[in-house]
N, C-alpha and C. Protein backbone atom coordinates (compact mmCIF):
# COMPACT_ATOMS: atom_id res chain seq x y z
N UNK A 1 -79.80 177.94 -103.02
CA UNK A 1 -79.29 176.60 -102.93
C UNK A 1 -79.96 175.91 -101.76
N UNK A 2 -79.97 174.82 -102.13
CA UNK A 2 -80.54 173.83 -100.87
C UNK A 2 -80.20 173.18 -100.41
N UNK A 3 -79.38 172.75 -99.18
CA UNK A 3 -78.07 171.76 -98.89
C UNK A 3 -77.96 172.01 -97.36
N UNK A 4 -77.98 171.14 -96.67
CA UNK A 4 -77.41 170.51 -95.32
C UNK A 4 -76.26 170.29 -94.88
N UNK A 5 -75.15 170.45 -95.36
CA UNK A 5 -73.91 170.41 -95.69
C UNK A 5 -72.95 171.27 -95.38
N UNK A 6 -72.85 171.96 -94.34
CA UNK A 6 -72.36 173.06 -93.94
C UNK A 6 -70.99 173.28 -94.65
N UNK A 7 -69.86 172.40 -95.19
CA UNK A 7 -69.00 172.45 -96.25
C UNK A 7 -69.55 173.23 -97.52
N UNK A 8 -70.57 172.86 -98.19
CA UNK A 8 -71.10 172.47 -99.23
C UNK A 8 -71.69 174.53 -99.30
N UNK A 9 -72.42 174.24 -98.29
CA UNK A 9 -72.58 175.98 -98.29
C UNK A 9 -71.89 176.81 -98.31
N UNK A 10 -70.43 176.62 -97.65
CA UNK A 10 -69.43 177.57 -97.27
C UNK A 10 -68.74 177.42 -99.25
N UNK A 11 -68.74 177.02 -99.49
CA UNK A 11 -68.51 176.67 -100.87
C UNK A 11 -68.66 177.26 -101.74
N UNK A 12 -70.21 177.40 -101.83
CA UNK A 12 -70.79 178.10 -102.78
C UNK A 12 -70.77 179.72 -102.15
N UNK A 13 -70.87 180.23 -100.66
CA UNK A 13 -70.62 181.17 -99.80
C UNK A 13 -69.31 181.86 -100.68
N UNK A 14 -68.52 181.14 -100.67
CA UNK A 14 -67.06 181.93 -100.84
C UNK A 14 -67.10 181.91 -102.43
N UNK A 15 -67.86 181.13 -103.18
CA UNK A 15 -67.88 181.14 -104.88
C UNK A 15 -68.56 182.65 -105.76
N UNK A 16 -69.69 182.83 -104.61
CA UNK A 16 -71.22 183.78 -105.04
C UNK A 16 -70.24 185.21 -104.41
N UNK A 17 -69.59 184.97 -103.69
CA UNK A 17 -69.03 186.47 -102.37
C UNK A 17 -68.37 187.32 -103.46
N UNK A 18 -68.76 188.14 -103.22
CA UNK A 18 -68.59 189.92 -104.68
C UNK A 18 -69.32 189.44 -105.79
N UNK A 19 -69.86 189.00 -105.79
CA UNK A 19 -70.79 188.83 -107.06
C UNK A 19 -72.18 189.63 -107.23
N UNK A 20 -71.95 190.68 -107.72
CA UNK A 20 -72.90 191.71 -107.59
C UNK A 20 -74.42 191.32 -108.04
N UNK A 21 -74.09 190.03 -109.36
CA UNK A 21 -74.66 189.84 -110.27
C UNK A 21 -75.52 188.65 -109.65
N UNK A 22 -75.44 188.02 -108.73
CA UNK A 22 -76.00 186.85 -107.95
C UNK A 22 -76.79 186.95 -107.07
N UNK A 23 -77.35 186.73 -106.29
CA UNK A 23 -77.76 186.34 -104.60
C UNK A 23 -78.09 185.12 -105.06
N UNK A 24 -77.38 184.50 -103.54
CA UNK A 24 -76.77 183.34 -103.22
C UNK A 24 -78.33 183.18 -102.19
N UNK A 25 -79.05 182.42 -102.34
CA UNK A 25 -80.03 182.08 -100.83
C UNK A 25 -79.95 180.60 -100.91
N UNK A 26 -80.13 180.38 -99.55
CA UNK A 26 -79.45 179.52 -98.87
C UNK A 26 -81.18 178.69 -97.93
N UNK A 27 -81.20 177.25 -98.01
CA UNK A 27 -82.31 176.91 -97.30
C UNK A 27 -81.64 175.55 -96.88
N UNK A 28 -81.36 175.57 -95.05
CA UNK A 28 -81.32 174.13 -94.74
C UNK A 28 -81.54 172.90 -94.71
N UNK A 29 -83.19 173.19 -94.46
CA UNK A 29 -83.77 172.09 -94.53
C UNK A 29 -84.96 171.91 -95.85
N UNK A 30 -85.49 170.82 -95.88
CA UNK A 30 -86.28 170.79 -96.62
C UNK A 30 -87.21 171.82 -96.56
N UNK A 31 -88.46 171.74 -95.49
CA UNK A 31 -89.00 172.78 -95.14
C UNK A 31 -88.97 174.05 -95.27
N UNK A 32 -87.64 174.58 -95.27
CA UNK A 32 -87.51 175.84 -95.64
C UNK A 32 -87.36 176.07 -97.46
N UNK A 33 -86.56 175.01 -97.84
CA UNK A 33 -86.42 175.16 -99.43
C UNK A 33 -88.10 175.49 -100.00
N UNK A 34 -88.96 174.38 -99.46
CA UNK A 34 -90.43 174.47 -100.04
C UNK A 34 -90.89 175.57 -99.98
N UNK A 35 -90.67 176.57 -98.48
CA UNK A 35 -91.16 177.54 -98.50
C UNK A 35 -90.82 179.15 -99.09
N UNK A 36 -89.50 178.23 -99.61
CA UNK A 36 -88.83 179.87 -99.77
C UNK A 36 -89.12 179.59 -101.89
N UNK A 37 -89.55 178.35 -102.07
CA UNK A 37 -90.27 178.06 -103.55
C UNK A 37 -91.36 178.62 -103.77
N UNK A 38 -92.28 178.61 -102.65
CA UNK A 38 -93.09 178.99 -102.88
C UNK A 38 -93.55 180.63 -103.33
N UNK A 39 -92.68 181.05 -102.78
CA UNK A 39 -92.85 182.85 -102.59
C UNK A 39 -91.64 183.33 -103.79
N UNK A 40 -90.26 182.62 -104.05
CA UNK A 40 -89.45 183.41 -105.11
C UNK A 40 -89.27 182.77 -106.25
N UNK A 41 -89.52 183.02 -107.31
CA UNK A 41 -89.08 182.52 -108.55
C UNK A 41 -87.26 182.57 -108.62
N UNK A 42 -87.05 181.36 -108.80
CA UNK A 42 -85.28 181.16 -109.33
C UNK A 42 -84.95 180.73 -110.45
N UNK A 43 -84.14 181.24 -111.07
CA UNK A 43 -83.60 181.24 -112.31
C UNK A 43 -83.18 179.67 -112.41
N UNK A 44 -82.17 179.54 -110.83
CA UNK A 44 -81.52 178.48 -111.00
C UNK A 44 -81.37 177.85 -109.29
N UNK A 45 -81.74 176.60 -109.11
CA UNK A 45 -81.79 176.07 -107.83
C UNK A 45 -80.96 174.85 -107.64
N UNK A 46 -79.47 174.92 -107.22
CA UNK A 46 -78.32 174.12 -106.79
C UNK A 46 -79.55 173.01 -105.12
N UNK A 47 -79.66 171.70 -105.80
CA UNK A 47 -80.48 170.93 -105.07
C UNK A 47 -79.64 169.83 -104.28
N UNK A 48 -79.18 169.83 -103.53
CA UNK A 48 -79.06 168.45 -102.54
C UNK A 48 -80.12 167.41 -102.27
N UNK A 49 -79.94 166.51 -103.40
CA UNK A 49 -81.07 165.39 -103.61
C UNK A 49 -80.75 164.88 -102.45
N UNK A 50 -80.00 164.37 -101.22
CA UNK A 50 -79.55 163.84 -100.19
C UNK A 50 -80.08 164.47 -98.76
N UNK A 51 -80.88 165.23 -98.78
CA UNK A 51 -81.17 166.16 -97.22
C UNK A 51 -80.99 164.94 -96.19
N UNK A 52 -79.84 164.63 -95.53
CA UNK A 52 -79.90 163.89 -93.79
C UNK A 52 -79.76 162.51 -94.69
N UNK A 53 -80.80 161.54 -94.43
CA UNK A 53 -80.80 160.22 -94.70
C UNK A 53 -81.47 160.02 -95.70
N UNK A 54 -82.68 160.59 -96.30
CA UNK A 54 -83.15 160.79 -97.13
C UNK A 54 -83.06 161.24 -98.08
N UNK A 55 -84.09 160.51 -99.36
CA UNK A 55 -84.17 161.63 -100.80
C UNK A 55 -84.79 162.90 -100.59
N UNK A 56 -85.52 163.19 -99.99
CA UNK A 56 -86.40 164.23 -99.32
C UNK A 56 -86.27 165.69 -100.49
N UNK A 57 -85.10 165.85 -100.97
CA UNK A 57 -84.61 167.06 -102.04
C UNK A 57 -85.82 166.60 -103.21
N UNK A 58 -85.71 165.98 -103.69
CA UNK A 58 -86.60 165.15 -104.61
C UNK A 58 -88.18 165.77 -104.30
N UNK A 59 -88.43 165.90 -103.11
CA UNK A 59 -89.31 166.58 -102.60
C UNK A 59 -89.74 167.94 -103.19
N UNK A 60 -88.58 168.47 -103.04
CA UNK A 60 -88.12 169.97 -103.39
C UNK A 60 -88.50 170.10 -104.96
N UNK A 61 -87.47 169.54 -105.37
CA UNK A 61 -88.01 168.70 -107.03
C UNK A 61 -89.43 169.01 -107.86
N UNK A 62 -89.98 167.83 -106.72
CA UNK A 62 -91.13 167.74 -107.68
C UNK A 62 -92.62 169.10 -107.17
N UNK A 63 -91.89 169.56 -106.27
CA UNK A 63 -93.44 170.85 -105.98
C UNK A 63 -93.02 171.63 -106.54
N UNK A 64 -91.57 172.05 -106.99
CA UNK A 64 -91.34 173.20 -108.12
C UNK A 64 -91.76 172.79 -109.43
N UNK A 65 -92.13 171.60 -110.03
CA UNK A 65 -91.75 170.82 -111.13
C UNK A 65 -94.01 171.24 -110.80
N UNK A 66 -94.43 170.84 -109.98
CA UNK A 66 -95.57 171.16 -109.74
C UNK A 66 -96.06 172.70 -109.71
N UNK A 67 -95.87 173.33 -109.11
CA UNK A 67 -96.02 175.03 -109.20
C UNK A 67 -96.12 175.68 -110.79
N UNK A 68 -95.00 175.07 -110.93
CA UNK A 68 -94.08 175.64 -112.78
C UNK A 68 -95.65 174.97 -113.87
N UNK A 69 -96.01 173.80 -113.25
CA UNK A 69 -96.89 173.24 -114.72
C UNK A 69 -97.89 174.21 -114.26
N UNK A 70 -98.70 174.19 -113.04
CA UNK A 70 -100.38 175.18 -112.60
C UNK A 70 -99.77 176.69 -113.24
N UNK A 71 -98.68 176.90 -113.05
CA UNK A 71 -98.42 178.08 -113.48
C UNK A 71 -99.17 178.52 -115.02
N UNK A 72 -98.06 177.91 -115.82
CA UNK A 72 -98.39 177.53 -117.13
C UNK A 72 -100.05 177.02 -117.76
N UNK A 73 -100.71 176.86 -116.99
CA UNK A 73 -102.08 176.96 -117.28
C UNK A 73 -102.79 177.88 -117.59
C-alpha cells in the first residue's frame, strides 16, 4: 500500500494482521512506492492518489502502468 496517512496505515495494519495469506508492504512516500515498484511485482496496490498536497500517487500510477506495457513487449 501506498499512503501518508498514518490512520489509513494503521487500518489496513490491523485488517492484513494474521493473515498468513497476505503481506501487507507499506511505502510512505512517493519515492519509496516507485522504488519498491520497481523491484516487486504486486498482485494488488491500495494507492493514495493524494500523497501531502499533491496528485503525486498518480505518479505511482502511471510508471507501473509504464513498466507493465515494456514488460509485455
Amino acid at each position: 500500500m501506498a499512503d501518508d496517512d498514518p490512520y489509513i496505515i494503521n487500518v489496513f495494519q490491523r485488517a492484513f494482521e494474521g493473515q498468513a495469506d497476505f503481506l501487507l508492504d507499506i511505502a510512505m512516500t512517493v519515492e519509496l512506492a516507485l522504488q519498491k515498484i520497481k523491484v516487486v511485482f504486486y498482485d494488488l496496490i491500495f494507492l493514495d492518489m493524494k500523497f501531502g498536497h499533491s496528485l503525486a500517487g498518480m505518479k505511482v500510477l502511471e510508471e507501473r502502468s509504464e513498466e507493465h506495457t515494456s514488460e509485455l513487449q
